[in-house]
Protein backbone atom coordinates (compact mmCIF):
# COMPACT_ATOMS: atom_id res chain seq x y z
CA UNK A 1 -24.22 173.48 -53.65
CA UNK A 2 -21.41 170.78 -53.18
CA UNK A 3 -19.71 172.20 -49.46
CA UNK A 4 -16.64 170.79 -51.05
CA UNK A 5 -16.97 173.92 -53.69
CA UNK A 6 -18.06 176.03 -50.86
CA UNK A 7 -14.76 175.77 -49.29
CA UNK A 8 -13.02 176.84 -52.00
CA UNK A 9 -15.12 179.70 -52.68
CA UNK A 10 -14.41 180.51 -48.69
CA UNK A 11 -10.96 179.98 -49.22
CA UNK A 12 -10.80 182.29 -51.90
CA UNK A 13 -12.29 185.07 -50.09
CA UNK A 14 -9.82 184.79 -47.44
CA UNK A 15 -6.82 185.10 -50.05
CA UNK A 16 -8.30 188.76 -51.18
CA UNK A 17 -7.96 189.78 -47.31
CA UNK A 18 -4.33 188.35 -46.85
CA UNK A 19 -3.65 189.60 -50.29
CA UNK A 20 -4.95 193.15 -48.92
CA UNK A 21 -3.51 192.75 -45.58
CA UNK A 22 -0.16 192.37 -47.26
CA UNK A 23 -0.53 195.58 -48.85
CA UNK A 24 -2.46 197.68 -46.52
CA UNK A 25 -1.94 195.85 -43.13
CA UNK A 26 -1.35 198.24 -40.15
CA UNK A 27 -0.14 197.33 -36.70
CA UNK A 28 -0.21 193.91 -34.55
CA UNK A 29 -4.48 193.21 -35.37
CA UNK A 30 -4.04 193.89 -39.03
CA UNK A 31 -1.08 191.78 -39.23
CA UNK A 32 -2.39 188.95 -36.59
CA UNK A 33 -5.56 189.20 -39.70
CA UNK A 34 -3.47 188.53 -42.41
CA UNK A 35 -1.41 185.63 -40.75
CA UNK A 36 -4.62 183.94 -40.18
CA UNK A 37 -6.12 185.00 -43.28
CA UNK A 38 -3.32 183.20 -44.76
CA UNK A 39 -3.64 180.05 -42.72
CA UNK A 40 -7.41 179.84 -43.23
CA UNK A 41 -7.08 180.05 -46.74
CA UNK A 42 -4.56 177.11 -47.29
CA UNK A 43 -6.21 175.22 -44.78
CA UNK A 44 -9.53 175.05 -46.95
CA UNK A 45 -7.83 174.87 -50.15
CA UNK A 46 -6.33 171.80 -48.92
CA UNK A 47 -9.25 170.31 -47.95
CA UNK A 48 -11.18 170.80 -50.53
CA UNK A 49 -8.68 169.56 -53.17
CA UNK A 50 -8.67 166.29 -51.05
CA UNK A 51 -11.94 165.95 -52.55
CA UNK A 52 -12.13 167.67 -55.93
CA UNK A 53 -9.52 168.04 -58.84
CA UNK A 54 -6.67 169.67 -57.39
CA UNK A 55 -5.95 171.32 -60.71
CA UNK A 56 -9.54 172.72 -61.24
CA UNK A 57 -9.38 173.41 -56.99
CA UNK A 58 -6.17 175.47 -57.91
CA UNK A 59 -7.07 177.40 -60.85
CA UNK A 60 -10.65 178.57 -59.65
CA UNK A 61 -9.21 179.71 -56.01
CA UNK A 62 -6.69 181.36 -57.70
CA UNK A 63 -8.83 183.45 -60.77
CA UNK A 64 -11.41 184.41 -57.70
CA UNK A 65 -8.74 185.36 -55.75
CA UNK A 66 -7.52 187.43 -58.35
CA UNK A 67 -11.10 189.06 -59.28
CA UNK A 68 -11.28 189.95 -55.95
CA UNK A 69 -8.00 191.67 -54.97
CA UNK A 70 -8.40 193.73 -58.17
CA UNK A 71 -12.00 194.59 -57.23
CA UNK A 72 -10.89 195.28 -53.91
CA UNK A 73 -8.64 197.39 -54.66
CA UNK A 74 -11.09 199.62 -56.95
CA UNK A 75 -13.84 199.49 -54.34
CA UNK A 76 -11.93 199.89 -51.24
CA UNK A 77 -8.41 201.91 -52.30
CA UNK A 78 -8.93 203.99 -54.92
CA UNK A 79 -7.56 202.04 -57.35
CA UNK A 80 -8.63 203.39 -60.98
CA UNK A 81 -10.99 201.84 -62.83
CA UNK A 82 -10.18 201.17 -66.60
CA UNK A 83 -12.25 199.15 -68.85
CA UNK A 84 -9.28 196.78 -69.83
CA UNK A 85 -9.14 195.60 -65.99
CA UNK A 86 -13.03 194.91 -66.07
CA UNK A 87 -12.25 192.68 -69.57
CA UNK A 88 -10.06 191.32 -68.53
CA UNK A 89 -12.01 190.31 -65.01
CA UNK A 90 -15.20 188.83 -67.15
CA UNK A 91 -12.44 186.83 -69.41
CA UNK A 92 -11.24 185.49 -66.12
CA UNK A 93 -14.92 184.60 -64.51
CA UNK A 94 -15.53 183.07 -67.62
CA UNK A 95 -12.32 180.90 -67.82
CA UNK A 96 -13.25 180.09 -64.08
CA UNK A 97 -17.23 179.13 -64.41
CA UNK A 98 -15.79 177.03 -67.52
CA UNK A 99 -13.70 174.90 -65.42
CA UNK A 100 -16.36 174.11 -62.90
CA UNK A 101 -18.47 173.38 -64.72
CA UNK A 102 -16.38 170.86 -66.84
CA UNK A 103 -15.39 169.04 -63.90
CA UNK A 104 -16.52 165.38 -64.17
CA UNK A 105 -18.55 165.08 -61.10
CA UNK A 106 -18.61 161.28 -61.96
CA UNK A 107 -14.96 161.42 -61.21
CA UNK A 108 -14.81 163.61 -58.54
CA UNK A 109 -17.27 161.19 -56.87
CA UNK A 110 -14.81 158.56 -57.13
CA UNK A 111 -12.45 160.57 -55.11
CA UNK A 112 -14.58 160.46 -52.11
């Protein structure tokens, strides 16, 4: 796996827990998590789009970000599940797996 797409993967996981610690964030270490949450995310966004598509960078850490707030939110919070969230979760993977995988590595290699 390309580590470029690795950190974009890693910096989508760490905009679910500032997304969470915005909502559920409790005293100094669970705001001192967030804030760095939030750094750490940008931070390998950034990179990564230095190296891939920024467009394709942008829309896949944002629809995994998105999976996985809602997710966390049903796993974690007590957040209902209804079958027109988990639709409209697989319409999202599917909109996300569709853009990586029409990235044109040939290009993206050029960017290097």
């Amino acid at each position: 796996m390309d580590r470029h797409w690795l950190s974009v993967y890693a910096a989508a996981l760490f905009e679910v827990l500032w997304v969470v610690g915005l909502a559920h964030a409790e005293g100094f270490l669970g705001w001192t998590g967030t804030f760095v949450a939030i750094i750490l995310s940008n931070l390998l966004l950034l990179r990564a789009s230095r190296f891939l598509p920024a467009g394709t960078v942008y829309s896949v850490f944002v629809g995994l970000g998105s999976i996985g707030a809602v997710l966390s939110e049903m796993v974690f919070f007590g957040e209902p599940i209804q079958l027109l969230k988990l639709i409209c979760i697989l319409i999202i993977v599917a909109g996300v797996i569709g853009l990586k995988l029409s990235t044109d590595e040939e290009a993206r290699k050029g960017l290097e």
